[in-house]
N, C-alpha and C. Protein backbone atom coordinates (compact mmCIF):
# COMPACT_ATOMS: atom_id res chain seq x y z
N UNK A 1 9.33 47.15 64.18
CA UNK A 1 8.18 47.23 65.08
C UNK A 1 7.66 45.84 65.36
N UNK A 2 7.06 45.58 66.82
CA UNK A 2 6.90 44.03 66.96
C UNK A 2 5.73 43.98 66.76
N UNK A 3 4.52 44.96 66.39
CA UNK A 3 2.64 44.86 66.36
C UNK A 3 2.50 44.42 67.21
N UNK A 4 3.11 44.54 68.69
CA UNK A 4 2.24 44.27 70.13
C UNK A 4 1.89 45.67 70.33
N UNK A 5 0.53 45.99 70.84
CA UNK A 5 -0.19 46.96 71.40
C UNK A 5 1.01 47.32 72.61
N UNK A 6 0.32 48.71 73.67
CA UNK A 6 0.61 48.79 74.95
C UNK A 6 -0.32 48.55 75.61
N UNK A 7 -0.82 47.77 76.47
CA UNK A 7 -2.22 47.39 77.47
C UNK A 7 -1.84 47.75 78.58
N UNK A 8 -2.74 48.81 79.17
CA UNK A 8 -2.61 49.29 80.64
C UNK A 8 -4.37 48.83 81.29
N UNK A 9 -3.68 48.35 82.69
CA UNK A 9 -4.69 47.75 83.58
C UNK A 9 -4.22 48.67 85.00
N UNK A 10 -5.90 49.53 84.92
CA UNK A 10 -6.01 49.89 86.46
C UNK A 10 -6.77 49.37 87.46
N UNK A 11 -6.41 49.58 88.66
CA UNK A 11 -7.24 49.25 89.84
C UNK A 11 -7.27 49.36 91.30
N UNK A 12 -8.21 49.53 91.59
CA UNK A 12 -7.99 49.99 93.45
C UNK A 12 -7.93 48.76 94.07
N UNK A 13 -7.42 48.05 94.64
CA UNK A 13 -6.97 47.35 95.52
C UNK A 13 -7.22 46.94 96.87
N UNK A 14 -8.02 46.25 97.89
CA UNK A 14 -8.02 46.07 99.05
C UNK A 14 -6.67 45.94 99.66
N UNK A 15 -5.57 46.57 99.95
CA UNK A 15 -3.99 46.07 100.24
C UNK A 15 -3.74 47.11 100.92
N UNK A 16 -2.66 47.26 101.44
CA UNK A 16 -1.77 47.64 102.09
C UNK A 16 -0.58 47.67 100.51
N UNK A 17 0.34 48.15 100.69
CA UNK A 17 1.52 48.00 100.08
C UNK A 17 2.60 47.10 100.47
N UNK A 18 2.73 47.13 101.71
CA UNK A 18 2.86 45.48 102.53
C UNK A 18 2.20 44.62 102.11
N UNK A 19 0.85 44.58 101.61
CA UNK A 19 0.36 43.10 101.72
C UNK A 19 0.29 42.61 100.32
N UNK A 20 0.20 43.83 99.57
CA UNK A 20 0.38 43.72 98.06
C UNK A 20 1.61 42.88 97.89
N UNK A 21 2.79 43.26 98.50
CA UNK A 21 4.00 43.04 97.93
C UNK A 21 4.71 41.81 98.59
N UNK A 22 4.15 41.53 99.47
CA UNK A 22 4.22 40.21 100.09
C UNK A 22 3.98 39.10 99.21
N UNK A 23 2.31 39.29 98.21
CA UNK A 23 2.00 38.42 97.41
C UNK A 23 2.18 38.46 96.14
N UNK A 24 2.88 39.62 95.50
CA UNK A 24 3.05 39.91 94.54
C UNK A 24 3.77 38.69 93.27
N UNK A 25 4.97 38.43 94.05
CA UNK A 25 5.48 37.64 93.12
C UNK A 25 5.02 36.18 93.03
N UNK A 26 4.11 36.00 93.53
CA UNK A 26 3.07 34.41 93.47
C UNK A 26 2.07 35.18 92.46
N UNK A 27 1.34 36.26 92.49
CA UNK A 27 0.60 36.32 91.77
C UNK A 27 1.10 36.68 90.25
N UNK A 28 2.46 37.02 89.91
CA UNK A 28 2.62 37.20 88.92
C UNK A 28 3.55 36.46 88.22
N UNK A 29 3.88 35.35 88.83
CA UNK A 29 4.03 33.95 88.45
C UNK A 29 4.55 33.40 87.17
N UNK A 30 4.84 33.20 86.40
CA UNK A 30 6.38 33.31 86.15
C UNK A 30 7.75 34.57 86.02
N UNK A 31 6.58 35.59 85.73
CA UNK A 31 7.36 36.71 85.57
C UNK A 31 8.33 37.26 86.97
N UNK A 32 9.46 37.59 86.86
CA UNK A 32 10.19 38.10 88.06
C UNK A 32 9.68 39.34 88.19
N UNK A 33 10.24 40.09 89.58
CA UNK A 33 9.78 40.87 90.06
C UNK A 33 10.92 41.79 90.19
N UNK A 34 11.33 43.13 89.79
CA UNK A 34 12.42 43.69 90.28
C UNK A 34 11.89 45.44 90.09
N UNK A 35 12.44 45.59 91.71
CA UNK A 35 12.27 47.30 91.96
C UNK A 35 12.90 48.18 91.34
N UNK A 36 12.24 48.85 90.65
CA UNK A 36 12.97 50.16 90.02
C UNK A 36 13.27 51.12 90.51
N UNK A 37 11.77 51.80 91.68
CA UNK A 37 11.91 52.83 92.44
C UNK A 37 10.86 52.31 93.56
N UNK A 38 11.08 53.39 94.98
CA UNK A 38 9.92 53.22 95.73
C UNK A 38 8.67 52.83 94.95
N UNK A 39 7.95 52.84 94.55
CA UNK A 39 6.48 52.57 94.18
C UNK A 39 6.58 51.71 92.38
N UNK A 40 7.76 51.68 91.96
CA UNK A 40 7.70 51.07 90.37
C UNK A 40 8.28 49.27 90.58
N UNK A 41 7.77 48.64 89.83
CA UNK A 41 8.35 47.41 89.79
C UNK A 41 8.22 47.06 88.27
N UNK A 42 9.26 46.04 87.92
CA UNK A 42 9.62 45.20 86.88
C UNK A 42 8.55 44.12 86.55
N UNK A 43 7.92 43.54 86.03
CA UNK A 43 7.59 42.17 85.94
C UNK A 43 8.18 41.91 84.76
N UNK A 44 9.37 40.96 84.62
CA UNK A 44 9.52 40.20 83.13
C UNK A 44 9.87 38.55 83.18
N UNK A 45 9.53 38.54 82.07
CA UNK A 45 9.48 36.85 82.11
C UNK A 45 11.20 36.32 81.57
N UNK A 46 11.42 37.44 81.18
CA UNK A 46 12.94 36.95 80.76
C UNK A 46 13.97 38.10 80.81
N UNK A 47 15.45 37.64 80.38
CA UNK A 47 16.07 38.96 80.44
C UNK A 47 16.56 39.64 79.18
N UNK A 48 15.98 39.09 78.07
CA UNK A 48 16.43 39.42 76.80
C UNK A 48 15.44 40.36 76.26
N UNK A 49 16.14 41.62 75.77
CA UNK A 49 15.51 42.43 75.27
C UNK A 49 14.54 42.41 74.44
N UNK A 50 13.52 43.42 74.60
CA UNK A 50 12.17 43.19 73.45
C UNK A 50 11.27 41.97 74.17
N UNK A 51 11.49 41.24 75.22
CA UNK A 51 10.35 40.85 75.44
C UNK A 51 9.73 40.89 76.28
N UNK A 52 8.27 40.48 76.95
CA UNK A 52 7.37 40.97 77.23
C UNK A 52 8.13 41.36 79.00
N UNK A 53 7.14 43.09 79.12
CA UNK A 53 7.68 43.64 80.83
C UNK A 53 6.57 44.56 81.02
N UNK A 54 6.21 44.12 81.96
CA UNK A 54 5.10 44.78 82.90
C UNK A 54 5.61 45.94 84.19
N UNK A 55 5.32 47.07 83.88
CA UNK A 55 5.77 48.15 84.83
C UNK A 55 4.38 48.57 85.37
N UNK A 56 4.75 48.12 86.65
CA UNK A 56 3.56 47.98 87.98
C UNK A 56 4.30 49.19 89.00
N UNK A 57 3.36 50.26 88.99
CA UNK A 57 3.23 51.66 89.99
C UNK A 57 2.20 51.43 91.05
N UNK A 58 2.36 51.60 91.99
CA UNK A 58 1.70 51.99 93.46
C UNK A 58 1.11 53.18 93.52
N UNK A 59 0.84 53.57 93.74
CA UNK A 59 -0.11 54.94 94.12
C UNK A 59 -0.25 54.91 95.27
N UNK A 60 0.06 56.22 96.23
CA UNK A 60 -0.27 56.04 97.58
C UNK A 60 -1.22 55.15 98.13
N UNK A 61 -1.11 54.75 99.59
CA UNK A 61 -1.87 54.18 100.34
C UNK A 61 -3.27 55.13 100.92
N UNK A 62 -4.13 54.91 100.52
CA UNK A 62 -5.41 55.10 101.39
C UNK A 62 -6.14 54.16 102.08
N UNK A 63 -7.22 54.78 102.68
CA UNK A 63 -8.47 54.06 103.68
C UNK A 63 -9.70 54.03 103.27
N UNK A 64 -10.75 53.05 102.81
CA UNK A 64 -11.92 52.84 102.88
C UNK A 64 -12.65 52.72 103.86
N UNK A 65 -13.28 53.62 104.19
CA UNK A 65 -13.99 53.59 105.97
C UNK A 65 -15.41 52.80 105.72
N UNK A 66 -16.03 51.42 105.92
CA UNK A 66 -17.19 51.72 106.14
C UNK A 66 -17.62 50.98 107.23
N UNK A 67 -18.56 51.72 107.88
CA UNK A 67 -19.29 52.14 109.28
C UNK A 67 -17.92 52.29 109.99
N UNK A 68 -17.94 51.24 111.08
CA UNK A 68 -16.76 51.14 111.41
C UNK A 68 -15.33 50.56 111.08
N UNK A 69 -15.61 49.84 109.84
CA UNK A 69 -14.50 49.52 109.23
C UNK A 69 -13.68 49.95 108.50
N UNK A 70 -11.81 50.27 108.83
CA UNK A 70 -11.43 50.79 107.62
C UNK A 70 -10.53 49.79 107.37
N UNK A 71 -10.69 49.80 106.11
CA UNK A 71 -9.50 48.99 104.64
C UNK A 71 -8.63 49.33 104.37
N UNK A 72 -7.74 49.13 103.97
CA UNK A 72 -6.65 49.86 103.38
C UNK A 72 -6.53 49.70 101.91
N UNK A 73 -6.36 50.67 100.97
CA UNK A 73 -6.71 50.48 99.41
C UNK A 73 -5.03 50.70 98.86
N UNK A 74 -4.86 50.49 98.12
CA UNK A 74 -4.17 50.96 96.94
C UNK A 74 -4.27 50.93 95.65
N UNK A 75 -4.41 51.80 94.84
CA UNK A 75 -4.89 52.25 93.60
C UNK A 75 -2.88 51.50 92.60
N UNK A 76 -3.41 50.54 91.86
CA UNK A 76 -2.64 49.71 91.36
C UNK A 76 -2.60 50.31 89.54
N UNK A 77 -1.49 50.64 88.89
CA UNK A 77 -1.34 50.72 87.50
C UNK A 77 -0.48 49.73 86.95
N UNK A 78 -0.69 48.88 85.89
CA UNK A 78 0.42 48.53 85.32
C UNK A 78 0.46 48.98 83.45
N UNK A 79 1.39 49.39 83.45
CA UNK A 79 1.68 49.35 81.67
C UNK A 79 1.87 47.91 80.75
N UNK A 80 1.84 47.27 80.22
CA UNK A 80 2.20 46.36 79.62
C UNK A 80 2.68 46.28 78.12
N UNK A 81 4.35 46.34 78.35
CA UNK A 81 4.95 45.97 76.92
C UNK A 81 5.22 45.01 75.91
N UNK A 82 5.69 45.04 75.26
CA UNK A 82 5.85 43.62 74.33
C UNK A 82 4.95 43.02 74.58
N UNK A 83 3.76 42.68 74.81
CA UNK A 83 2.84 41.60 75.33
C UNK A 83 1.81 41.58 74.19
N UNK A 84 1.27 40.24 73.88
CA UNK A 84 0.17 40.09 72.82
C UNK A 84 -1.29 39.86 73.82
N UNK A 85 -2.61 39.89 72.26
CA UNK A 85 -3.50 39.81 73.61
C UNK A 85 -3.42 38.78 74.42
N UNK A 86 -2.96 37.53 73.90
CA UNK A 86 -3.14 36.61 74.94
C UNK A 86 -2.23 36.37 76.28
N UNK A 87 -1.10 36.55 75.70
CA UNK A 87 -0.17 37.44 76.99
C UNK A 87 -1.00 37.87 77.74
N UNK A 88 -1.36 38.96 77.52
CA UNK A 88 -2.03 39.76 78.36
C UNK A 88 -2.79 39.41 79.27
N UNK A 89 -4.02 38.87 78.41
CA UNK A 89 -5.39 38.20 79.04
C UNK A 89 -4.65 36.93 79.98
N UNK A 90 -4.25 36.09 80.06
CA UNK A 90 -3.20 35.31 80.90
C UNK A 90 -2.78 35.74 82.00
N UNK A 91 -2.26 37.07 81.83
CA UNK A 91 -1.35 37.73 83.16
C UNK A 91 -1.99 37.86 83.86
N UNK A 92 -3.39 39.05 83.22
CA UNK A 92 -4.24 39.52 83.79
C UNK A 92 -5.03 38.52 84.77
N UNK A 93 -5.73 37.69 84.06
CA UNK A 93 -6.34 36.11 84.69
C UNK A 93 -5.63 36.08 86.35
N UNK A 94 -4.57 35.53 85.60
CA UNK A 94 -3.66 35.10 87.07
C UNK A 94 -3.70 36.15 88.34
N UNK A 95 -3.34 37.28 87.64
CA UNK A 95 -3.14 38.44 88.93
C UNK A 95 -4.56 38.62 89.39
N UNK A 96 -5.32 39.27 89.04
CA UNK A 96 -6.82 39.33 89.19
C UNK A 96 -7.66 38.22 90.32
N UNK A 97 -7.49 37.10 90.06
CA UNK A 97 -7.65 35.98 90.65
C UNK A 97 -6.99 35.38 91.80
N UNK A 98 -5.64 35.54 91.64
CA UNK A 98 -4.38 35.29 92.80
C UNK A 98 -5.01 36.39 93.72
N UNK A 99 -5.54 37.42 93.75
CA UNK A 99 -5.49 38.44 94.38
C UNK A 99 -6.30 39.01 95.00
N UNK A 100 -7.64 38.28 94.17
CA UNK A 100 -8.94 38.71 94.69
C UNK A 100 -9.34 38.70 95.94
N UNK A 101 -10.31 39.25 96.59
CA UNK A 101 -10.37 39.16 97.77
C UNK A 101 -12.18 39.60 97.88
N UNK A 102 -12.79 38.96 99.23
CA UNK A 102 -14.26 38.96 99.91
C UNK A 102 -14.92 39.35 98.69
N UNK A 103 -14.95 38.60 98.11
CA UNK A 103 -16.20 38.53 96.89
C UNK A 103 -15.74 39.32 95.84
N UNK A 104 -14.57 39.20 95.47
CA UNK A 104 -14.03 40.05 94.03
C UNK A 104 -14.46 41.69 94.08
């Protein structure tokens, strides 16, 4: 057993799935990026087993309407394996920030 936790981070998203994925692999920065399925992706920092991989799901696309404005959302999951807290808190940092948008 390696005593890394599993840390899952949710969130709704101002994106498109287009626009998500356009920026995706800048925001998650060193880690590569590789598709598993329509909506699943890879993040790992290496290719040797047991270490740290982030499995990032999409959730359909919706709309935030307000007044006349609509947004486009996507509701974002990732799991996080092998990862310690500081791993974590790191990734998180980066993506969160890379990504933010009109006033967090």
């Amino acid at each position: 057993m390696s005593g890394h936790e599993v840390f899952r981070y949710e969130a709704e998203m101002g994106y498109s799935h287009a626009e998500l994925l356009r920026e995706l692999e800048s925001a998650v920065a060193p880690y590569a990026v590789r598709r598993i399925s329509e909506s699943s992706y890879s993040l790992a920092a290496g290719m040797h087993p047991g270490g740290p991989v982030a499995i990032l799901t999409l959730e359909p696309e919706s709309v935030r309407r307000i007044a006349s404005i609509r947004i486009p959302t996507t509701r974002v999951n990732i799991e996080f394996r092998n990862f310690d807290g500081v791993e974590y808190r790191n990734f998180l940092d980066r993506f969160r920030r890379y990504l933010q948008r009109g006033g967090g």
